[in-house]
Protein backbone atom coordinates (compact mmCIF):
# COMPACT_ATOMS: atom_id res chain seq x y z
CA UNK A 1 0.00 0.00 0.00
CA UNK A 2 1.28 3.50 -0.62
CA UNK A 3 1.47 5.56 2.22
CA UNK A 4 -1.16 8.28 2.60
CA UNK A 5 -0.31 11.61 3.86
CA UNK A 6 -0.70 12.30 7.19
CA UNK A 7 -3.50 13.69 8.29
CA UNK A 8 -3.95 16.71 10.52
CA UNK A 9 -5.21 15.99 14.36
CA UNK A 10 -9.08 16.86 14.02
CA UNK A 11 -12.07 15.57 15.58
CA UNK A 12 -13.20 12.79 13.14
CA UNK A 13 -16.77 10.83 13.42
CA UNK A 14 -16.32 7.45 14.62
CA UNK A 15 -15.57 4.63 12.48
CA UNK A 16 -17.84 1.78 13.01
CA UNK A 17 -17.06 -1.40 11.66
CA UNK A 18 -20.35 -3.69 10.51
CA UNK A 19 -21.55 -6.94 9.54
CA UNK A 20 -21.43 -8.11 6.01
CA UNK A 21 -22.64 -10.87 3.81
CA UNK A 22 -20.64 -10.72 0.65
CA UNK A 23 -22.56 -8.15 -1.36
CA UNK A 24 -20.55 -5.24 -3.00
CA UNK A 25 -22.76 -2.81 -1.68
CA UNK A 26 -22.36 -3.79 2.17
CA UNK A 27 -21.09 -1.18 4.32
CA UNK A 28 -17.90 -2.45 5.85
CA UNK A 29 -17.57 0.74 7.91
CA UNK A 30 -19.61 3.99 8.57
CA UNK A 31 -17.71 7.11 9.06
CA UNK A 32 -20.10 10.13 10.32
CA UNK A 33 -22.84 10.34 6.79
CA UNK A 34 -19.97 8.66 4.58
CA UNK A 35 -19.88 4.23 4.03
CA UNK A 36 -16.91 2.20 3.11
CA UNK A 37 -18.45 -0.61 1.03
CA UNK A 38 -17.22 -4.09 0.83
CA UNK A 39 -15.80 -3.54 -2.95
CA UNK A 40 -13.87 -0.57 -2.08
CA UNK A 41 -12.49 -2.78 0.85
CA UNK A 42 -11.83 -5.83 -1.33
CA UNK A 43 -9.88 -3.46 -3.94
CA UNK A 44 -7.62 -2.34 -0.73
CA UNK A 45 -7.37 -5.89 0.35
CA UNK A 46 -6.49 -6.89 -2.97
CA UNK A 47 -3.86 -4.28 -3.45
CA UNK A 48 -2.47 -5.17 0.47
CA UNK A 49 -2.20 -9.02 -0.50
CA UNK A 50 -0.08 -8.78 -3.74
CA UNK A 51 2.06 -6.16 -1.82
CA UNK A 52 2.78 -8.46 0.97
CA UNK A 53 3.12 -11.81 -1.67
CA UNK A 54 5.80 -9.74 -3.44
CA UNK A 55 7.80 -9.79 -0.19
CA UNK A 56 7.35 -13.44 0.28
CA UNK A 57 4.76 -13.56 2.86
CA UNK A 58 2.12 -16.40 2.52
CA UNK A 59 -1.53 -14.20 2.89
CA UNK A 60 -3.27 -16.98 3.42
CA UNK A 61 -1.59 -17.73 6.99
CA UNK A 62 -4.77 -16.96 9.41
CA UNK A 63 -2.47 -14.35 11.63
CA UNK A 64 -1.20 -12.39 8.12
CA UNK A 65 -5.02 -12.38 6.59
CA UNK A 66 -6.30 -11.31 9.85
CA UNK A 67 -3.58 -8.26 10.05
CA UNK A 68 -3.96 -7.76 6.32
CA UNK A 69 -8.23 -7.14 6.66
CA UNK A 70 -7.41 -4.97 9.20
CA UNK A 71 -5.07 -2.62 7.50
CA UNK A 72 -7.51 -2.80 4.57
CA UNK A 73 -10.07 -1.07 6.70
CA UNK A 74 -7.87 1.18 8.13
CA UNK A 75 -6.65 2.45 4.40
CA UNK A 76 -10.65 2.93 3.88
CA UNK A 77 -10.99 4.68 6.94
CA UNK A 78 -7.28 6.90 6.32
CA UNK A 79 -8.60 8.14 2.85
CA UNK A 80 -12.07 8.56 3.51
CA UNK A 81 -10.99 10.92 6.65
CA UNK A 82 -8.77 12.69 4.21
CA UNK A 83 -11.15 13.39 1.65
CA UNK A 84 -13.78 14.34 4.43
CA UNK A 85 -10.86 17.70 5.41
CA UNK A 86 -10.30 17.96 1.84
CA UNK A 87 -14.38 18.86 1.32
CA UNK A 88 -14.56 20.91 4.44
CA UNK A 89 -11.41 22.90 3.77
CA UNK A 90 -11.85 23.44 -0.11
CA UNK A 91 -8.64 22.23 -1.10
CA UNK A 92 -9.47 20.26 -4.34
CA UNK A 93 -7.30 20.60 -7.33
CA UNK A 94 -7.89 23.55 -9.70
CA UNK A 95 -7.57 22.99 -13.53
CA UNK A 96 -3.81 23.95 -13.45
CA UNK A 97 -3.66 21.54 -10.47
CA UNK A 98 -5.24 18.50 -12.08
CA UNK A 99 -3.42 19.36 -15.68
CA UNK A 100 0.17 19.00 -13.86
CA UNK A 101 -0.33 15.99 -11.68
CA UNK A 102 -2.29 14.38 -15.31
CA UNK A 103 0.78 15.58 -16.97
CA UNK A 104 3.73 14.32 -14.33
CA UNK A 105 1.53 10.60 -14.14
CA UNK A 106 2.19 10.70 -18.18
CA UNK A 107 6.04 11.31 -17.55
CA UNK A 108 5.82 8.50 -14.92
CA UNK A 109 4.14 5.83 -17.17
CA UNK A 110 6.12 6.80 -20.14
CA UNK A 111 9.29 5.81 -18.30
CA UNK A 112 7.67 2.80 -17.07
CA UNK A 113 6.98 1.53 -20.62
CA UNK A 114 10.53 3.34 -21.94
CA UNK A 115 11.92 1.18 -18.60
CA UNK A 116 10.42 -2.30 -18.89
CA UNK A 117 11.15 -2.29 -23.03
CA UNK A 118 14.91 -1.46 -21.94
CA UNK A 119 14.76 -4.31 -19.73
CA UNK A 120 13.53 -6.75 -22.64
CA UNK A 121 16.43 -4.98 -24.74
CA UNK A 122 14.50 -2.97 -27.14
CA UNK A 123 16.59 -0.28 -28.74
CA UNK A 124 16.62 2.38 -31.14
CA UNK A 125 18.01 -0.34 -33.24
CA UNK A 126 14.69 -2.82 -32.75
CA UNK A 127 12.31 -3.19 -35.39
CA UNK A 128 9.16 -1.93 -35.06
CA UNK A 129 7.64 -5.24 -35.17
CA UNK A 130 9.82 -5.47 -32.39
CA UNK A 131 9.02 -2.78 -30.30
CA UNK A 132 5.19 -3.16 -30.62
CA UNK A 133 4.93 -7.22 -29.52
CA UNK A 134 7.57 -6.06 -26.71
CA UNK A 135 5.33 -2.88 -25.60
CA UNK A 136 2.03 -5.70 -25.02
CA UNK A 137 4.03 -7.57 -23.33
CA UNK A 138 5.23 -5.04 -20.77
CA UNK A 139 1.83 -3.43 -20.62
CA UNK A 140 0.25 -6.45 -19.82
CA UNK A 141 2.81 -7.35 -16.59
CA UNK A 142 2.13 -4.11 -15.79
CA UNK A 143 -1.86 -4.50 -15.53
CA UNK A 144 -1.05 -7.87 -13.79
CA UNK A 145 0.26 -5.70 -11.46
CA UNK A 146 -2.81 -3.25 -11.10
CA UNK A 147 -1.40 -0.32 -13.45
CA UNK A 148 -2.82 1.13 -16.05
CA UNK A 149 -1.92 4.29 -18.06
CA UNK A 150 -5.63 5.26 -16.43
CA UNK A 151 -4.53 4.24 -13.13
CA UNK A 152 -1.71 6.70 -13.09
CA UNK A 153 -3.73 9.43 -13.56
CA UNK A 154 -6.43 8.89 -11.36
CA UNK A 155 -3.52 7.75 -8.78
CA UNK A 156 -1.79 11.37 -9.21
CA UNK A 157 -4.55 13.54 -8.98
CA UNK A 158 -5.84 11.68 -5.94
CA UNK A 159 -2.29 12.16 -4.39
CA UNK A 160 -1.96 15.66 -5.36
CA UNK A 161 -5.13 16.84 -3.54
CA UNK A 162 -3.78 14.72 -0.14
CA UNK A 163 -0.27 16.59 -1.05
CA UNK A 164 -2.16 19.85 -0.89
CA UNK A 165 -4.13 18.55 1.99
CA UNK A 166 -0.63 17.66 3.54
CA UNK A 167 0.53 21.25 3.03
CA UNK A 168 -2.18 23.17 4.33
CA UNK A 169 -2.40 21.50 7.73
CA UNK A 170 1.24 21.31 8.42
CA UNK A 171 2.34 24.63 7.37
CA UNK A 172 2.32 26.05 10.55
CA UNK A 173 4.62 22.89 11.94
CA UNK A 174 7.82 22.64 13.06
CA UNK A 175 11.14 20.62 12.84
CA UNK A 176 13.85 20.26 15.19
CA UNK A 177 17.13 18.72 14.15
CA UNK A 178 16.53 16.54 17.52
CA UNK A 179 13.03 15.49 16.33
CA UNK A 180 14.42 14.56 12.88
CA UNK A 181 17.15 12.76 14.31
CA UNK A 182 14.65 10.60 16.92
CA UNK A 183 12.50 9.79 14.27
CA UNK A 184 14.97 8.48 12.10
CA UNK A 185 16.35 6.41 14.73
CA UNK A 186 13.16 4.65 15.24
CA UNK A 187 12.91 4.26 11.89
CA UNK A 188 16.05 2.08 12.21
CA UNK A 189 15.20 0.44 15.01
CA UNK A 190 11.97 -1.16 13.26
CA UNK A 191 14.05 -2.21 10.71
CA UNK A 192 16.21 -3.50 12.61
CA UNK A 193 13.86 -5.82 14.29
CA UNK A 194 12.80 -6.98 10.48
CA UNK A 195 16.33 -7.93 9.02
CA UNK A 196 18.84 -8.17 11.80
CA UNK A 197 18.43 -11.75 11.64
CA UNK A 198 16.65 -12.03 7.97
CA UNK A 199 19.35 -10.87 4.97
CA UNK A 200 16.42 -12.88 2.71
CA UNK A 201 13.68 -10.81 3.88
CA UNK A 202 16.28 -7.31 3.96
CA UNK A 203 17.13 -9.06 -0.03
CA UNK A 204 13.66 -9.53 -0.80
CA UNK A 205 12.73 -5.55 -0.09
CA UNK A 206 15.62 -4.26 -1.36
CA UNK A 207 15.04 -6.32 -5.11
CA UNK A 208 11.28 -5.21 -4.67
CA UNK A 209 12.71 -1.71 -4.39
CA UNK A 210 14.71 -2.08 -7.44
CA UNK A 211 12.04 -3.19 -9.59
CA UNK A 212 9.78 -0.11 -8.95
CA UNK A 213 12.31 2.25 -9.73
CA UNK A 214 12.60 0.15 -12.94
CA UNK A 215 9.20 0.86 -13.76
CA UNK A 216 9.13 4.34 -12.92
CA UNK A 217 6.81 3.55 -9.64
CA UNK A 218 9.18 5.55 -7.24
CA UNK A 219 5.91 6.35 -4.57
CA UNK A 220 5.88 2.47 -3.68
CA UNK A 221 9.52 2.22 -2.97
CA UNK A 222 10.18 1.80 0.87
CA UNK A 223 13.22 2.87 2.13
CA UNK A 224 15.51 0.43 3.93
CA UNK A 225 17.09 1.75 7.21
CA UNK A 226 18.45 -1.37 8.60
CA UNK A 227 21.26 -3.67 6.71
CA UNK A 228 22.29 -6.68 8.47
CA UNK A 229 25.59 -7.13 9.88
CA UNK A 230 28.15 -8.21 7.70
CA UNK A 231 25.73 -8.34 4.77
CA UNK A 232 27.24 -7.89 1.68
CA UNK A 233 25.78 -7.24 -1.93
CA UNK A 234 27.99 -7.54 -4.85
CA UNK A 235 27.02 -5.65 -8.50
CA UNK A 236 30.45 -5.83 -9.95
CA UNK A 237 33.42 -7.94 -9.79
CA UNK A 238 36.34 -6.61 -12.37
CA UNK A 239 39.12 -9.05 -13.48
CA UNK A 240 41.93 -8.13 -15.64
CA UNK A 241 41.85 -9.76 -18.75
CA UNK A 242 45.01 -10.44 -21.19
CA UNK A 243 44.09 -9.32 -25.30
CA UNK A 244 43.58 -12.91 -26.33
CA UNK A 245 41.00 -13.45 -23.88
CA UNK A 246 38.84 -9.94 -25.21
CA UNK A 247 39.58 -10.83 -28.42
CA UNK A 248 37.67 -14.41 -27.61
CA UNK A 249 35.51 -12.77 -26.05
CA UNK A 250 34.16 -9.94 -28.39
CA UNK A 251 34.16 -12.84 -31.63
CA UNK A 252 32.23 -14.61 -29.17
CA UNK A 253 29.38 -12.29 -28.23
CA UNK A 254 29.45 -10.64 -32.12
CA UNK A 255 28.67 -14.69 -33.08
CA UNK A 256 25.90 -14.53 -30.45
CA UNK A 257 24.23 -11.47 -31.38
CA UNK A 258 24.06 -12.79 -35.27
CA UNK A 259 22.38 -15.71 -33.52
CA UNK A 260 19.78 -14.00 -31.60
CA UNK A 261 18.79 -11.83 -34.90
């Protein structure tokens, strides 16, 4: 789940939780006049369990689906409060408002299609044959994974309101170097109690981290502030090689790419 924006201290109705049957249209939660129905809580449950499966958590252990329904209705209950301060302080987007955040989700997606065809190895040298069968391809991973050139939009404009929203009600806060430097700490110290004795699990987020930046989805990638002791991760490993060998080498990988075309 991407994080929502904090939300100023106010006096918010009371979120009741309530029974439901299965229908879309049940009301998982009331919140003063507004409803959180069981679809929008099965889209945030949805979203919650292939976050969690891509770090290598099994959802359907009782304890995780339990913890998992619950933050599900607290993301309901997060935005709708949101949106309820955006109403009552007038803060939606103006035209020039929505046009930028439409315009920076275009930028985003772009590079997330220019990203994931440089990962298949399209180049300005590709056909276009090419090109298009490799651009299906990487849109449809990327609506496996819930994005869609649509979604990006109505993602940013959503976000930009709770980033104006965010602005408003902490303008008049402030900072100390000694807050900043507390917070941070306890930052580390949950991490710490995640990887200090799990380098798969600290592997797992930082790969997952990797491959959103790869596809241009920088607002879902966490931060790590914990490495495990003595951890290592190697990229590069450079040996000196004698002319023969690059020589072997280059006839080698010229025979190769002949091959592959």
């Amino acid at each position: 789940k991407e994080e929502a924006a904090p939300v100023a201290p106010t006096q918010a109705p009371a979120a009741t939780q309530t029974s439901a049957t299965g229908n879309p249209d049940d009301v998982m939660v009331t919140l003063g006049d507004d409803t959180i129905t069981r679809a929008e809580y099965e889209t945030y449950l949805a979203t919650l369990n292939t976050y969690y499966t891509n770090y290598g958590y099994d959802v359907t252990d009782p304890t995780i689906a339990a913890m998992l329904k619950q933050f599900a209705l607290q993301t309901g209950v997060e935005y709708a409060v949101m949106d309820k301060k955006v109403a009552e302080l007038g803060l939606g987007l103006n035209e020039d408002e929505k046009a930028a955040a439409i315009a920076d989700a275009q930028a985003m997606w772009d590079a997330a299609v220019a990203d994931g065809l440089n990962y298949y190895g399209i180049t300005a040298e590709s056909t276009e044959e090419e090109r298009t069968t490799t651009t299906v391809t990487v849109l449809a991973e990327l609506e496996a994974m819930g994005y869609t050139q649509e979604s990006y939009k109505e993602d940013a404009i959503q976000f930009a309101t709770y980033d104006k929203l965010h602005a408003e009600v902490t303008k008049d806060v402030t900072v100390s170097e000694d807050d900043v430097i507390a917070y941070y700490n306890d930052l580390v110290a949950t991490d710490k109690t995640i990887y200090e004795n799990d380098a798969a699990a600290y592997e797992q987020a930082e790969y997952m981290n990797q491959m959103y930046a790869m596809y241009g989805m920088v607002d879902y990638i966490t931060p790590v502030y914990y490495k495990p002791a003595g951890y290592r991760l190697v990229t590069h490993i450079l040996l000196e090689a004698d002319e023969a060998l690059l020589t072997a080498y280059a006839e080698l990988q010229a025979t190769y790419e002949e091959q592959q075309n």
